[in-house]
N, C-alpha and C. Protein backbone atom coordinates (compact mmCIF):
# COMPACT_ATOMS: atom_id res chain seq x y z
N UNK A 1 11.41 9.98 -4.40
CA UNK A 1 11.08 8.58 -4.19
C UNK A 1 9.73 8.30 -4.85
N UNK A 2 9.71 7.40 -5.29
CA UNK A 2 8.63 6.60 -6.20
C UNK A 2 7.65 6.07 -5.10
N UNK A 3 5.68 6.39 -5.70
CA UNK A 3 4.76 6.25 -4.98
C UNK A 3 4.58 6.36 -3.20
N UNK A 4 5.41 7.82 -3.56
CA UNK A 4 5.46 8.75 -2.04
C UNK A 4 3.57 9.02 -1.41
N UNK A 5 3.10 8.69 -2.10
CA UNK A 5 1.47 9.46 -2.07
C UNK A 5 1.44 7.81 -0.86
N UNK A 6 1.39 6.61 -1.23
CA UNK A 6 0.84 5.23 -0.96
C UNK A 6 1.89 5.13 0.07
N UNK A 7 3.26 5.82 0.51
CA UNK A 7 3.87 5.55 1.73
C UNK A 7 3.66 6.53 2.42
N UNK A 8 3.28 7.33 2.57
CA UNK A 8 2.90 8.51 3.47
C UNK A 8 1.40 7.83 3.85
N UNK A 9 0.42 7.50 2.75
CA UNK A 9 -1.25 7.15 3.21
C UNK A 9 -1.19 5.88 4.48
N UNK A 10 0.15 5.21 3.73
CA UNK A 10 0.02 3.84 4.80
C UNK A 10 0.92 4.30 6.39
N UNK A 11 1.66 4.93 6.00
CA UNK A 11 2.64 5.44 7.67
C UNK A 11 1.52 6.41 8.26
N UNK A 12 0.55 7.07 7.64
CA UNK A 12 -0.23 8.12 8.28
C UNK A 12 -1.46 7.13 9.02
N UNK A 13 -1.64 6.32 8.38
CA UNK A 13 -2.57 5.28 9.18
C UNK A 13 -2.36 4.28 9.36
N UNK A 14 -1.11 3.93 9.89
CA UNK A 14 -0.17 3.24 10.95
C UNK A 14 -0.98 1.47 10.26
N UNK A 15 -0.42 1.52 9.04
CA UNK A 15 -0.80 0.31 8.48
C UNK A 15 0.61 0.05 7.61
N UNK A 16 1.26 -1.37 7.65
CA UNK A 16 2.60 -1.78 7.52
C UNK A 16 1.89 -2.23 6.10
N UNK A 17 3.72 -2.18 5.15
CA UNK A 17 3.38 -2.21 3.75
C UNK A 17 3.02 -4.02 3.65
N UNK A 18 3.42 -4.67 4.73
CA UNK A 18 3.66 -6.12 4.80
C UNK A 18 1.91 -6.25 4.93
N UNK A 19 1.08 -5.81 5.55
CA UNK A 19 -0.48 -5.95 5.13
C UNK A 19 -0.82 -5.53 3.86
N UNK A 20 -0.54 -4.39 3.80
CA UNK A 20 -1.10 -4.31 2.08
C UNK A 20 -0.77 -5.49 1.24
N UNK A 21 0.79 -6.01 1.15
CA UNK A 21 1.18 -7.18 0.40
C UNK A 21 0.19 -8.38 0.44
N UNK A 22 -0.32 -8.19 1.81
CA UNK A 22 -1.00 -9.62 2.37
C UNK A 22 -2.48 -9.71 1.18
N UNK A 23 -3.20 -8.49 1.75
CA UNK A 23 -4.40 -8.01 1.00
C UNK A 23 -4.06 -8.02 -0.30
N UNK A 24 -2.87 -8.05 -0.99
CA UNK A 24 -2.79 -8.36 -2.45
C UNK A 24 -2.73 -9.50 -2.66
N UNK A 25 -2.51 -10.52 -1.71
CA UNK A 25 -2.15 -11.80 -2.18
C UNK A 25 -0.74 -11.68 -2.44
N UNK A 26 0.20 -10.86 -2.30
CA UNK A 26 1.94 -11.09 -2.75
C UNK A 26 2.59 -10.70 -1.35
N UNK A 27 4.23 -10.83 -1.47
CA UNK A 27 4.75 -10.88 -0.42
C UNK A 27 5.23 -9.65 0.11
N UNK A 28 5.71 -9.35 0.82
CA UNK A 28 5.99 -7.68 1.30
C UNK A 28 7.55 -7.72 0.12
N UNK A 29 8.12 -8.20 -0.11
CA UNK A 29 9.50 -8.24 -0.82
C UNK A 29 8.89 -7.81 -2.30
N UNK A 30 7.69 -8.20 -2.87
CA UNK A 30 7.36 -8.37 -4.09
C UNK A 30 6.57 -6.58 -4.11
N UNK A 31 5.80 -6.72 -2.96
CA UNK A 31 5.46 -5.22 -3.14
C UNK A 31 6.28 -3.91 -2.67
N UNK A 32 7.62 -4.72 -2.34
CA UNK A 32 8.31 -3.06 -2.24
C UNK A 32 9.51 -3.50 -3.57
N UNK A 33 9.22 -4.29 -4.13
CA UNK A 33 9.71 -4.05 -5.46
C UNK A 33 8.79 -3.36 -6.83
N UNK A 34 7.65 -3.45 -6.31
CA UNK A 34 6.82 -2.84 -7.31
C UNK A 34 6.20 -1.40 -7.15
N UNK A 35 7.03 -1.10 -5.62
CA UNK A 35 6.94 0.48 -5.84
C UNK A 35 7.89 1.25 -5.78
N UNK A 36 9.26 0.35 -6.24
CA UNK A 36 10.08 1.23 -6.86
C UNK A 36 9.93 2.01 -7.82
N UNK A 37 9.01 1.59 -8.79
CA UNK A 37 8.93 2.44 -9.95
C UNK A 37 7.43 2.83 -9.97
N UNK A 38 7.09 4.29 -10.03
CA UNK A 38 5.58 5.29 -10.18
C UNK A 38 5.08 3.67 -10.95
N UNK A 39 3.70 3.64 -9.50
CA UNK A 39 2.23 3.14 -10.41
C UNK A 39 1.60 3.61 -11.04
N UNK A 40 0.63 3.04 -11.68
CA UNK A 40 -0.91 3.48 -12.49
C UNK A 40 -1.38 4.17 -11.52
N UNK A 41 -2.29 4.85 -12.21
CA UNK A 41 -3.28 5.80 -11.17
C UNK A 41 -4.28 4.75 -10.46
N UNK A 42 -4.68 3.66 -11.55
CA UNK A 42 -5.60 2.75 -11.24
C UNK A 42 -5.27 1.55 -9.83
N UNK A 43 -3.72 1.30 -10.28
CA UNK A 43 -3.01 0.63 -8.87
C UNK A 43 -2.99 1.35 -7.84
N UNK A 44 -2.70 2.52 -7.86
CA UNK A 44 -2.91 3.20 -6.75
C UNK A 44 -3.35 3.36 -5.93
N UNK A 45 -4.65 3.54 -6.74
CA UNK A 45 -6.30 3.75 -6.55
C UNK A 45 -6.62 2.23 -5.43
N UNK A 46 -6.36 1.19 -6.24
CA UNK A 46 -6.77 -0.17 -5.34
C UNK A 46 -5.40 0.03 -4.18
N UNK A 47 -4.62 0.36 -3.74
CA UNK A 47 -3.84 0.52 -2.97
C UNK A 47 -3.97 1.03 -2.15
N UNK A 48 -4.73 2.41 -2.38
CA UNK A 48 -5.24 3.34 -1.58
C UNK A 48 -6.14 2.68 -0.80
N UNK A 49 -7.47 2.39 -1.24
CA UNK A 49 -8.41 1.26 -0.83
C UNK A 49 -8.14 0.65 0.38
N UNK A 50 -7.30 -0.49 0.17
CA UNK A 50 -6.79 -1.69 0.89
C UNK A 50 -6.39 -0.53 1.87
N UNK A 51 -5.63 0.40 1.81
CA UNK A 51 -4.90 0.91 2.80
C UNK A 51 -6.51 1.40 3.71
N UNK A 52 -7.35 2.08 3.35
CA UNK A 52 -8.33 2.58 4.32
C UNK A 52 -9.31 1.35 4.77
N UNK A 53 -9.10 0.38 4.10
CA UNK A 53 -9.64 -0.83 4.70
C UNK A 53 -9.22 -1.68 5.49
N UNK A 54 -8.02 -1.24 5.54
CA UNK A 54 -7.10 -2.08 6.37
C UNK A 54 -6.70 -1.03 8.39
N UNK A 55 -7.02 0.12 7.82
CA UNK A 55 -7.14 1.18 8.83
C UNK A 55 -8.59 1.37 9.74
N UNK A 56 -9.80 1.15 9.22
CA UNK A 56 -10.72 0.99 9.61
C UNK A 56 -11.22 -0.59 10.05
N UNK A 57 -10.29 -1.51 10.01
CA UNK A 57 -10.48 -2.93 10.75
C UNK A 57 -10.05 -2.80 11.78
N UNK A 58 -8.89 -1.57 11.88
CA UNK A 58 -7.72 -1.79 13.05
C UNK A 58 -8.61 -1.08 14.06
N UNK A 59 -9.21 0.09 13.73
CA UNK A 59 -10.05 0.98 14.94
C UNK A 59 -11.23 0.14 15.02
């Protein structure tokens, strides 16, 4: 499965892909279409981000 690294980071810190979408500005439909297929290292990278920023609001 495609960008296994960014669904494991977000299920491990109990953050739904429907926030990350939010924090992108797009819709949860739009971002689980865009990780069907391997990101950039660089998307990632800001993905990753959002995800520990979005984990450290929640605690």
């Amino acid at each position: 499965m495609c960008n296994q690294d960014i669904r494991c980071a977000a299920g491990g810190a109990g953050v739904k892909l429907w926030q990350i979408a939010d924090a992108l500005g797009i819709s949860d439909g739009g971002l689980s279409r865009k990780l069907r297929k391997e990101l950039s290292e660089e998307k990632k990278g800001e993905i990753l981000s959002i995800i520990e920023k979005i984990s450290q609001n929640k605690g």
